[in-house]
C-alpha atoms as a PDB file:
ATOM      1  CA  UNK A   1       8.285 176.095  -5.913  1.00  0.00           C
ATOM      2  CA  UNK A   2      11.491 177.749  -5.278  1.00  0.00           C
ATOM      3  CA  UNK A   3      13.448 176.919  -2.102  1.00  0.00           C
ATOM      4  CA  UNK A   4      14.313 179.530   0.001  1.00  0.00           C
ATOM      5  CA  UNK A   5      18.090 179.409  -0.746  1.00  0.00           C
ATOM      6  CA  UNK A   6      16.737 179.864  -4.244  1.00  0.00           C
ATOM      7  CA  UNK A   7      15.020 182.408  -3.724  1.00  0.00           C
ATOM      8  CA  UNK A   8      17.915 184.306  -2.061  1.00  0.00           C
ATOM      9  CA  UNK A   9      20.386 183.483  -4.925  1.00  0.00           C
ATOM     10  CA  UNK A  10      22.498 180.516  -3.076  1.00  0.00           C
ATOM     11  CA  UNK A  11      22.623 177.537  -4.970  1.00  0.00           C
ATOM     12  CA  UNK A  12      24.296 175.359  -1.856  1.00  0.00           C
ATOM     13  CA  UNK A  13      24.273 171.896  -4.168  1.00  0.00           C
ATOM     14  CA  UNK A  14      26.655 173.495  -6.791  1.00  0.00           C
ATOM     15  CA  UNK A  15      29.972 172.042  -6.264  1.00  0.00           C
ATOM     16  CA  UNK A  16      33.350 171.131  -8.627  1.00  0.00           C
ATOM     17  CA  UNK A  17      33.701 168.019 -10.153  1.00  0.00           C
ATOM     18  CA  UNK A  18      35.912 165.622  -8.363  1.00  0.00           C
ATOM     19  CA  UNK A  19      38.671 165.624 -11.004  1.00  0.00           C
ATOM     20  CA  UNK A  20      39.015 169.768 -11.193  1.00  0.00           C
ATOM     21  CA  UNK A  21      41.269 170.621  -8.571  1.00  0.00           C
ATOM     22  CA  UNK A  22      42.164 174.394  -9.250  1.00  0.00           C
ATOM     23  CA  UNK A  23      38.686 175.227  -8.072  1.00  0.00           C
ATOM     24  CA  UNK A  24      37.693 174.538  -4.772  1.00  0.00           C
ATOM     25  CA  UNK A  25      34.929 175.978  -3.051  1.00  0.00           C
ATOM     26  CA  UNK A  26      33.932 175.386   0.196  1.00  0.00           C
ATOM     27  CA  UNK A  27      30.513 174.257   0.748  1.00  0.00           C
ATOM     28  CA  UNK A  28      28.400 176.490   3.595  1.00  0.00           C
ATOM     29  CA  UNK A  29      25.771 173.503   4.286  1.00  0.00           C
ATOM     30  CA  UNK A  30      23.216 175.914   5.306  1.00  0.00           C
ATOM     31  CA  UNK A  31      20.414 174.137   7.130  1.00  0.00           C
ATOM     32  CA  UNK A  32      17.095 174.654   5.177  1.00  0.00           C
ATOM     33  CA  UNK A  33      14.826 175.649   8.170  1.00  0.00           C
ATOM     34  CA  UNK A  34      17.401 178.698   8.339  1.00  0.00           C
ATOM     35  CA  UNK A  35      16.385 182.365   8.189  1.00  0.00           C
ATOM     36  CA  UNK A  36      19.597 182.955   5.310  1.00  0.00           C
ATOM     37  CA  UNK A  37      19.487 186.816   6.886  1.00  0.00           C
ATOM     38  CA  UNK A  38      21.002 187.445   3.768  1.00  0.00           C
ATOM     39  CA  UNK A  39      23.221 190.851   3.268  1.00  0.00           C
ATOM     40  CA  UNK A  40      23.415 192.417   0.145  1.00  0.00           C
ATOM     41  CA  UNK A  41      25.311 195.590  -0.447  1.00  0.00           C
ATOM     42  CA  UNK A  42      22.381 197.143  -3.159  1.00  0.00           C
ATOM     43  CA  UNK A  43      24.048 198.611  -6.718  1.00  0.00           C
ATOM     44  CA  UNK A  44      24.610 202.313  -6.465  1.00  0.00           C
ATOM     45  CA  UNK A  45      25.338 202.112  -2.505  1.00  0.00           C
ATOM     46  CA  UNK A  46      28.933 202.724  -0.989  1.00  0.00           C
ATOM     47  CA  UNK A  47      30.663 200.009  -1.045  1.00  0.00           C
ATOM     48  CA  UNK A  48      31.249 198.345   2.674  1.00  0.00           C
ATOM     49  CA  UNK A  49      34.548 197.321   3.945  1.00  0.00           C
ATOM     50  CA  UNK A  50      34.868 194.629   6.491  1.00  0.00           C
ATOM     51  CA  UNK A  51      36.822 194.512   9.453  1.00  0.00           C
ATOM     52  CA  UNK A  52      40.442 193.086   8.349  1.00  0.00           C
ATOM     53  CA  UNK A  53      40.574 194.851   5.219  1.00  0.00           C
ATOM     54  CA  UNK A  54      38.426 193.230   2.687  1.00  0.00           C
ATOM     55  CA  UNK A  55      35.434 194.727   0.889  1.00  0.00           C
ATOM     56  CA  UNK A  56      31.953 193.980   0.646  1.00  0.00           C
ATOM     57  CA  UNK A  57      31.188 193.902  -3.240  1.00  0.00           C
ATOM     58  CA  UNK A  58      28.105 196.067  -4.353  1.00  0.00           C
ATOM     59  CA  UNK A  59      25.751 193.281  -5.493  1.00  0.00           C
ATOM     60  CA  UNK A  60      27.316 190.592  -3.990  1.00  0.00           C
ATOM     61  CA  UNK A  61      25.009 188.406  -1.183  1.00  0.00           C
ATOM     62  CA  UNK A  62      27.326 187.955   1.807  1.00  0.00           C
ATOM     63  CA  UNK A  63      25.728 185.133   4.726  1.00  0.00           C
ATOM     64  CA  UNK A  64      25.201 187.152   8.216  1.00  0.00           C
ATOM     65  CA  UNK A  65      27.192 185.843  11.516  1.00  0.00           C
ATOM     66  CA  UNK A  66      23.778 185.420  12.843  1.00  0.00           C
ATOM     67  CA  UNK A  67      22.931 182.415  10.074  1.00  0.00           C
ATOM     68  CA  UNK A  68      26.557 180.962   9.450  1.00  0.00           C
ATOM     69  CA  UNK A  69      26.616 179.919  13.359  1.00  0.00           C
ATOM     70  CA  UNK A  70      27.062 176.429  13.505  1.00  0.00           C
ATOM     71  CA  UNK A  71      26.769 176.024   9.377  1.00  0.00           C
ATOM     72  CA  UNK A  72      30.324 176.421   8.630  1.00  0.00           C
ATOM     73  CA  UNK A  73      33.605 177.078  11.001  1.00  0.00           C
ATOM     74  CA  UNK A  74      34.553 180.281  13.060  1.00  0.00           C
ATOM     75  CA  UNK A  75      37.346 180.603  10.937  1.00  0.00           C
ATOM     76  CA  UNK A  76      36.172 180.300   7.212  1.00  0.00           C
ATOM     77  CA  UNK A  77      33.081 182.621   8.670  1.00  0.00           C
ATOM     78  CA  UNK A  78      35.603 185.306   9.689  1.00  0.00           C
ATOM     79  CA  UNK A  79      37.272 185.002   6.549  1.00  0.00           C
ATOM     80  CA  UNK A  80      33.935 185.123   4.280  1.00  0.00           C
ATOM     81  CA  UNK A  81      32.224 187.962   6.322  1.00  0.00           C
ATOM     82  CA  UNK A  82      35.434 190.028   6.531  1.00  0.00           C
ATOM     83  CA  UNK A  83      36.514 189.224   2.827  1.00  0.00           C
ATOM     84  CA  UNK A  84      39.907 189.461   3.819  1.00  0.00           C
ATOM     85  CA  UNK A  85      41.430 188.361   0.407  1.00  0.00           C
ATOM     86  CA  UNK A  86      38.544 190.174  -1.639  1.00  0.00           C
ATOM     87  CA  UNK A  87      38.071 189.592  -5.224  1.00  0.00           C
ATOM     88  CA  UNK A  88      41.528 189.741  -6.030  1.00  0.00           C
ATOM     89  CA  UNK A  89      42.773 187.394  -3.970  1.00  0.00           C
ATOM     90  CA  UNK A  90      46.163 186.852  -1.750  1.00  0.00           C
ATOM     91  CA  UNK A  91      49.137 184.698  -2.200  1.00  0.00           C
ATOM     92  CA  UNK A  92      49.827 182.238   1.092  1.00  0.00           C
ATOM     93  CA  UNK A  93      52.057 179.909   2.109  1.00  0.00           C
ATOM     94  CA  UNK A  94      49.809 176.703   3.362  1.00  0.00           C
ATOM     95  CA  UNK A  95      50.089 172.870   3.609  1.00  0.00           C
ATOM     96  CA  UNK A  96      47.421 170.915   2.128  1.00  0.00           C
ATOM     97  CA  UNK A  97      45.689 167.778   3.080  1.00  0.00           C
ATOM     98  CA  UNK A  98      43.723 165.330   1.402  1.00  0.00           C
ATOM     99  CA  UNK A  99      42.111 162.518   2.711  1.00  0.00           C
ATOM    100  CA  UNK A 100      40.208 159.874   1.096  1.00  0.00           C
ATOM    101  CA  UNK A 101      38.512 156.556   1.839  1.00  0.00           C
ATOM    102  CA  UNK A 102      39.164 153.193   0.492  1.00  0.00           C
ATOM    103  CA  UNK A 103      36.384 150.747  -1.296  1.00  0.00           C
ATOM    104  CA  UNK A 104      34.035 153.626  -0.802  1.00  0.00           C
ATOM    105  CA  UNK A 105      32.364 152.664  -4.115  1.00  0.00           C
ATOM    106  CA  UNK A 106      31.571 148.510  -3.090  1.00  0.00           C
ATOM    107  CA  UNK A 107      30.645 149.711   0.528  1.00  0.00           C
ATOM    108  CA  UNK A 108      28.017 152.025  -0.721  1.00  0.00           C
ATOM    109  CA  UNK A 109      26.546 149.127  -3.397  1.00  0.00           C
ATOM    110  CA  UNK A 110      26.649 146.708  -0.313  1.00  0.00           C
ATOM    111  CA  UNK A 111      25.419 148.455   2.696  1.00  0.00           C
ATOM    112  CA  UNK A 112      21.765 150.230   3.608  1.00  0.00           C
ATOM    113  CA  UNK A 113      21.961 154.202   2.352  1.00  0.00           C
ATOM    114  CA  UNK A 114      20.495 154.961   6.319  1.00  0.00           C
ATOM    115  CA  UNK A 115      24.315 153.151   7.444  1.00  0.00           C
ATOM    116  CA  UNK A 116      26.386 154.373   5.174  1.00  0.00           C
ATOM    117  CA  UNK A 117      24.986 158.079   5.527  1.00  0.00           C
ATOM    118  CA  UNK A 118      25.521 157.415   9.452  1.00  0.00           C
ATOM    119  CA  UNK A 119      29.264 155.872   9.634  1.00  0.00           C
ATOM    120  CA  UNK A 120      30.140 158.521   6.605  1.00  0.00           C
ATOM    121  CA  UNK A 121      29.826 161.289   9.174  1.00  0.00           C
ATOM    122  CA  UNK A 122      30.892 159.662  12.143  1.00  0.00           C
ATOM    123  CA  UNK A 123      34.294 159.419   9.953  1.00  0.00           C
ATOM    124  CA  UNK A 124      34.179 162.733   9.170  1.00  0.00           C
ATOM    125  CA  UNK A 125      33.716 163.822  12.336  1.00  0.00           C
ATOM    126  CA  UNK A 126      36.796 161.745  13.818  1.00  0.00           C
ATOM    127  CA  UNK A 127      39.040 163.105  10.875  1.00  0.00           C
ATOM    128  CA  UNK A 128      37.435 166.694  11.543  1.00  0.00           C
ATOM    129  CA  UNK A 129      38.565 167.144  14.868  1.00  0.00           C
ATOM    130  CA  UNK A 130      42.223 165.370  14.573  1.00  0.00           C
ATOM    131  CA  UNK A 131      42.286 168.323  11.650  1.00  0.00           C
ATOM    132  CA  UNK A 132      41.159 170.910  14.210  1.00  0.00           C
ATOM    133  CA  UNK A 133      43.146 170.000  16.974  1.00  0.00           C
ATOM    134  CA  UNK A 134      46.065 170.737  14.880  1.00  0.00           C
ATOM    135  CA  UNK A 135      44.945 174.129  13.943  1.00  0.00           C
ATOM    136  CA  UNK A 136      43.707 173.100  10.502  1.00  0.00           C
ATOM    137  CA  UNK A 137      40.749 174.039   8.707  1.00  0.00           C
ATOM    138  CA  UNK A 138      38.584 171.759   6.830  1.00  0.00           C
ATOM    139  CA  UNK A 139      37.766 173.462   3.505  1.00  0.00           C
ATOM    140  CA  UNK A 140      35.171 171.051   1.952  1.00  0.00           C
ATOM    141  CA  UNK A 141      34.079 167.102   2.210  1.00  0.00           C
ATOM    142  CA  UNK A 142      33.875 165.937  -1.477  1.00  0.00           C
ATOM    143  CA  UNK A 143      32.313 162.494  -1.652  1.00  0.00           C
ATOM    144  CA  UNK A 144      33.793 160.523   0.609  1.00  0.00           C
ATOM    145  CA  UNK A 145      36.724 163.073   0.163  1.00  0.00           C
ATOM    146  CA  UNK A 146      38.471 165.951   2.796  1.00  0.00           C
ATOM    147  CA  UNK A 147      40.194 168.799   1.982  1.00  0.00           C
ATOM    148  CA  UNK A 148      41.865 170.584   4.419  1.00  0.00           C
ATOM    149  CA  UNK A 149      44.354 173.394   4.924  1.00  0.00           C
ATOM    150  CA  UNK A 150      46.811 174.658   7.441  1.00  0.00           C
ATOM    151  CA  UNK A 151      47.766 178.111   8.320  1.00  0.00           C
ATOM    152  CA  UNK A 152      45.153 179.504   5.622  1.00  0.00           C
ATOM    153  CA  UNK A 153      45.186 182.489   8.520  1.00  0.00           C
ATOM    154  CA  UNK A 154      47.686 182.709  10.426  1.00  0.00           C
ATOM    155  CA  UNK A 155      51.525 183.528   9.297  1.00  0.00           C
ATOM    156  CA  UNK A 156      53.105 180.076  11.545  1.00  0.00           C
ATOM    157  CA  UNK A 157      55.966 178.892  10.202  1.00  0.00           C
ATOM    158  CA  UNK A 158      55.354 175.331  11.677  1.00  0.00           C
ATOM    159  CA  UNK A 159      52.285 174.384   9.377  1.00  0.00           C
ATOM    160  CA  UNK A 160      54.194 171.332   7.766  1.00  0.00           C
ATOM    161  CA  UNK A 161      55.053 169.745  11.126  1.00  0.00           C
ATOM    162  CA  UNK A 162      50.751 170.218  11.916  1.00  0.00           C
ATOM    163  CA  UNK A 163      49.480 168.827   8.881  1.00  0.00           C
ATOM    164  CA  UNK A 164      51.912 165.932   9.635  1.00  0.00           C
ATOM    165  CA  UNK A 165      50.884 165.565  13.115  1.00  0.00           C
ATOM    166  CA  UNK A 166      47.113 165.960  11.802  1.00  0.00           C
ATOM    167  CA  UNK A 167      47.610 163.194   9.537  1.00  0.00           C
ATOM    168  CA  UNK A 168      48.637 160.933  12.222  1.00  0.00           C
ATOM    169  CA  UNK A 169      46.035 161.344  14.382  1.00  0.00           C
ATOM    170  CA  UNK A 170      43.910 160.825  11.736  1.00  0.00           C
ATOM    171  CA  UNK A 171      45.616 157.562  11.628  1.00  0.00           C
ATOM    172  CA  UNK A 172      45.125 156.281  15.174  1.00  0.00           C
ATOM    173  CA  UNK A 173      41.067 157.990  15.238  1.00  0.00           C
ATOM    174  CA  UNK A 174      40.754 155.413  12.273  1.00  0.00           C
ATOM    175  CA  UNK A 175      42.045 152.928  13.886  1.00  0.00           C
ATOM    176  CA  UNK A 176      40.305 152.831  17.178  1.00  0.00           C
ATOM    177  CA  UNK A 177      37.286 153.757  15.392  1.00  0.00           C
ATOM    178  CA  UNK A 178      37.687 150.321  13.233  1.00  0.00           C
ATOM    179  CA  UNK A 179      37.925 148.253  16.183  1.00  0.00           C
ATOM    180  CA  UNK A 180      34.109 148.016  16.446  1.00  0.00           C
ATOM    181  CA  UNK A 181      33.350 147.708  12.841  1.00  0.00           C
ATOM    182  CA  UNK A 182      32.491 144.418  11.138  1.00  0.00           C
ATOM    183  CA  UNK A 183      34.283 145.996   7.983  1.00  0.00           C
ATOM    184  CA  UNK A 184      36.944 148.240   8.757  1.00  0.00           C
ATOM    185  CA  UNK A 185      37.235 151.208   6.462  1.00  0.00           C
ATOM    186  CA  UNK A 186      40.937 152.722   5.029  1.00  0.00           C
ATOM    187  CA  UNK A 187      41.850 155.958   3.825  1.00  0.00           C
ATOM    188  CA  UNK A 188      44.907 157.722   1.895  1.00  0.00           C
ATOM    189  CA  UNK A 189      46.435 160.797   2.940  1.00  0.00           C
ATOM    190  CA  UNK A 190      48.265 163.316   0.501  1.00  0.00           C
ATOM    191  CA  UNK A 191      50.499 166.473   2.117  1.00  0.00           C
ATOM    192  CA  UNK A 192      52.321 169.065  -0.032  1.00  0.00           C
ATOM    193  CA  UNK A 193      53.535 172.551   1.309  1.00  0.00           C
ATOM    194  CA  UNK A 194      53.417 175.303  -0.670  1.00  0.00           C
ATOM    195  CA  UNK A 195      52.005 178.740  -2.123  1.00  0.00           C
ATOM    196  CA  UNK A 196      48.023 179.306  -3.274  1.00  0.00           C
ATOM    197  CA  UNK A 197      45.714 181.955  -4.248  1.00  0.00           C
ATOM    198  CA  UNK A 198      43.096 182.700  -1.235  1.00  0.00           C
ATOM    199  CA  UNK A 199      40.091 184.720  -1.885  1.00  0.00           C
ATOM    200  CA  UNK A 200      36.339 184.740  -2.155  1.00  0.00           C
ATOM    201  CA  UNK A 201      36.246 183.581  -6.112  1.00  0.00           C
ATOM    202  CA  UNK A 202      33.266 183.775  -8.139  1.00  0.00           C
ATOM    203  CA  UNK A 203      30.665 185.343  -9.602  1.00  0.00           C
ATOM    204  CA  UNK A 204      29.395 189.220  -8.905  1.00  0.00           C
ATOM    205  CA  UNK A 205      26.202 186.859  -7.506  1.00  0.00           C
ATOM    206  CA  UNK A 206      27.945 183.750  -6.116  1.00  0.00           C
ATOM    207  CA  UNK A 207      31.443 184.469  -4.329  1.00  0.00           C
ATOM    208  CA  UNK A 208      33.358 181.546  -2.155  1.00  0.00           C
ATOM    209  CA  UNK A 209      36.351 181.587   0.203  1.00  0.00           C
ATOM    210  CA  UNK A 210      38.777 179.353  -1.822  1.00  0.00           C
ATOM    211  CA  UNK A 211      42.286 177.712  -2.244  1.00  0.00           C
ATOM    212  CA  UNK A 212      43.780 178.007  -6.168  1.00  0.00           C
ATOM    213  CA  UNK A 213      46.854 176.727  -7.497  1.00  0.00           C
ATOM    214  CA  UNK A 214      49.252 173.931  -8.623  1.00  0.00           C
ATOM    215  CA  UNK A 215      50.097 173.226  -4.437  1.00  0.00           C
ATOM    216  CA  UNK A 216      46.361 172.347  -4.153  1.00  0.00           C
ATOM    217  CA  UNK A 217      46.849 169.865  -7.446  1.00  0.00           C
ATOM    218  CA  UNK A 218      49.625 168.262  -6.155  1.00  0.00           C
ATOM    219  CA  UNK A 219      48.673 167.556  -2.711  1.00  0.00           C
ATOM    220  CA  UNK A 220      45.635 165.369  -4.404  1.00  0.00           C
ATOM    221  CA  UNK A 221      47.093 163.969  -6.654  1.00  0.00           C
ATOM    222  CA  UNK A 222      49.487 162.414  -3.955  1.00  0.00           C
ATOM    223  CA  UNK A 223      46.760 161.146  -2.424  1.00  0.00           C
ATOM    224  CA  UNK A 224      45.858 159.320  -5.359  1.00  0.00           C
ATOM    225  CA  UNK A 225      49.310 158.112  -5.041  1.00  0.00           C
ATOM    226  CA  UNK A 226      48.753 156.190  -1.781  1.00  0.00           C
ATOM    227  CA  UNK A 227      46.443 153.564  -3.815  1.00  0.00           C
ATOM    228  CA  UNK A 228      49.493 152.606  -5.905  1.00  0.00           C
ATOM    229  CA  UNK A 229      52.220 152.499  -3.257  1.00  0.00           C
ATOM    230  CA  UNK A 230      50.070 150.772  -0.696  1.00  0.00           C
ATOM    231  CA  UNK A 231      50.893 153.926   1.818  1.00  0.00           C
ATOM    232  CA  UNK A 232      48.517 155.539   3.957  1.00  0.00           C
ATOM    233  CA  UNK A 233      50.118 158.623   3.996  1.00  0.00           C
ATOM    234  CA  UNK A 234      52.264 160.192   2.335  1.00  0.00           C
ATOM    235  CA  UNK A 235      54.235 163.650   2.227  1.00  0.00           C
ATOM    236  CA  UNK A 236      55.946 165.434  -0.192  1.00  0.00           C
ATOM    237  CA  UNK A 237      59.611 166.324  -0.467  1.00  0.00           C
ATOM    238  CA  UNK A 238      58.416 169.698  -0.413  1.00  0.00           C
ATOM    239  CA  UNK A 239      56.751 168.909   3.337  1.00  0.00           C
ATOM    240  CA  UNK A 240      59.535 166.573   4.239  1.00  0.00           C
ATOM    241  CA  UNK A 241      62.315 169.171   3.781  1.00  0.00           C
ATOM    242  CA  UNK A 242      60.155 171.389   6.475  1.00  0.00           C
ATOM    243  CA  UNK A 243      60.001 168.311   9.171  1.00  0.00           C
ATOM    244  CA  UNK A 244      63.381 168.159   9.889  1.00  0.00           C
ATOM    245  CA  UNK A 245      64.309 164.637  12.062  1.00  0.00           C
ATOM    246  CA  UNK A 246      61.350 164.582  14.464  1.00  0.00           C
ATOM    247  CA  UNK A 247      58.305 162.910  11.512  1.00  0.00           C
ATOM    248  CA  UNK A 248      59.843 159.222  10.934  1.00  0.00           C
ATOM    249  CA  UNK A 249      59.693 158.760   7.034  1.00  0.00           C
ATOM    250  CA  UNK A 250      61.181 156.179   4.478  1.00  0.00           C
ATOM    251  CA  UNK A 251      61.976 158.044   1.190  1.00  0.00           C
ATOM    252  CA  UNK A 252      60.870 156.195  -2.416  1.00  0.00           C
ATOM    253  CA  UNK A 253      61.433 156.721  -5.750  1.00  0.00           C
ATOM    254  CA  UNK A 254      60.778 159.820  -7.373  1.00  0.00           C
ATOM    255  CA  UNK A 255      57.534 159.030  -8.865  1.00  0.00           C
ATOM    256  CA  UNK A 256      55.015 160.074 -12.102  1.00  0.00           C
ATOM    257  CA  UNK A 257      51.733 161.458 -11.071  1.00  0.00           C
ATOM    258  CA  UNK A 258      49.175 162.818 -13.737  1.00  0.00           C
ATOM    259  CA  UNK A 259      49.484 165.992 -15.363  1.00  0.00           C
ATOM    260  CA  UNK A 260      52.667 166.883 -14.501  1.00  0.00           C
ATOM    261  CA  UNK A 261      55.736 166.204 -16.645  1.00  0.00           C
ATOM    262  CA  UNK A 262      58.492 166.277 -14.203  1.00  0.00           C
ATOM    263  CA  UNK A 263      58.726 163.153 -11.218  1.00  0.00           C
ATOM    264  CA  UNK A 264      57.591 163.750  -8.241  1.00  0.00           C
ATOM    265  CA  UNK A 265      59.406 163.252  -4.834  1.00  0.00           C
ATOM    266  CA  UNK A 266      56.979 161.654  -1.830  1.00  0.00           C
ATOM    267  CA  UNK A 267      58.197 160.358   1.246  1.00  0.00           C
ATOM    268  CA  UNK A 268      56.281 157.328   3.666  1.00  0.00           C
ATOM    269  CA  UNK A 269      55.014 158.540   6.982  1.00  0.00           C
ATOM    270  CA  UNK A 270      55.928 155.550   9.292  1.00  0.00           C
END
């Protein structure tokens, strides 16, 4: 039988595969007991523009405010309902965090699904809310993964200096969250400043609020980065140039990071 997200047209388990970063959708999570109140602007009707500009696609199923309460945040339900961006998409200038765990692979084989289910959102709840507090918007959990932007509304010129101050948080929440575990868990943290396409990207039937372009690429792959340096965060030059004195960093080598011909210039957070 046909669930009822099914049966509206919203496949919510579809998702990229890790390793394809210029797609990244963020997942709505909508509870299954929910009435979907799904609108849908029928073919041959006007076509409805939203509040900030955008436009409501003729055929496309858009989530209500009613049913996105509490499913995704106040920010990336603005952006969906109002389709600021539209189809077409607009060019920002963002930061971009990633943030991923450690050993995730040997501490799911080891430990009871029921635990690892538990702790795995009580992390991502800590990391959430160092995110938010910084005025940053969590796009998607992947895995054991987060992706998260800054300034993905809002024209402030200090973005680099919040996904910094994010990441550090994120540091400490770890910590002290750590200090009652009988295996503390470790994480890697990737920034990179710089411009991506924003927009509600899809299909005529399935459109999501997104983040495309080589600055979303980069900023994961140097978070894969912080596995071979032994760094839990790390920034690129990029970033760094935008700190000024007040983030304490130790520069490194220009580095090599996959797919990209040209090195790569990361800075430590200390």
């Amino acid at each position: 039988m046909a669930t009822l997200e099914e049966r509206n047209g919203l496949d919510i388990h579809s998702g990229p595969a890790r390793h394809i970063r210029s797609w990244h959708r963020v997942a709505l999570h909508w509870p299954r007991s929910a009435d979907l109140g799904i609108l849908r602007v029928p073919r041959g009707e006007p076509e409805v523009t939203g509040k900030l500009g955008g436009t409501r696609r003729q055929g496309v199923a858009w989530p209500s405010r009613r049913t996105t309460a509490g499913c995704v945040t106040k920010e990336i339900r603005d952006e969906i309902l109002a389709s600021l961006a539209g189809l077409e998409g607009q060019h920002l200038e963002v930061t971009i965090l990633f943030a991923d765990l450690r050993d995730f692979t040997p501490w799911v084989e080891a430990a009871p699904v029921r635990e690892v289910v538990r702790d795995l959102g009580a992390y991502f709840t800590e990391m959430e809310q160092a995110i938010r507090g910084e005025g940053g918007l969590v796009l998607q959990f992947i895995g054991d993964e987060i992706e998260a932007a800054f300034d993905a509304q809002a024209a402030r010129a200090d973005h680099p200096h919040r996904a910094v101050r994010a990441a550090l948080e994120m540091r400490r929440r770890l910590a002290a969250w750590n200090v009652d575990r009988a295996q503390p868990l470790q994480h890697g943290i990737g920034v990179h400043t710089g411009v991506v396409l924003a927009g509600n990207i899809g299909s005529a039937q399935h459109a999501s609020y997104a983040l495309v372009g080589d600055t979303v690429n980069l900023a994961s792959r140097i978070q894969e980065l912080t596995k071979e340096v032994g760094a839990d965060i790390l920034v690129s030059g990029t970033t760094r140039a935008r700190l000024g004195e007040e983030v304490a960093v130790a520069g490194m080598p220009p580095v090599r990071v996959k797919g990209r011909s040209k090195e790569v210039e990361v800075y430590r957070v200390l």
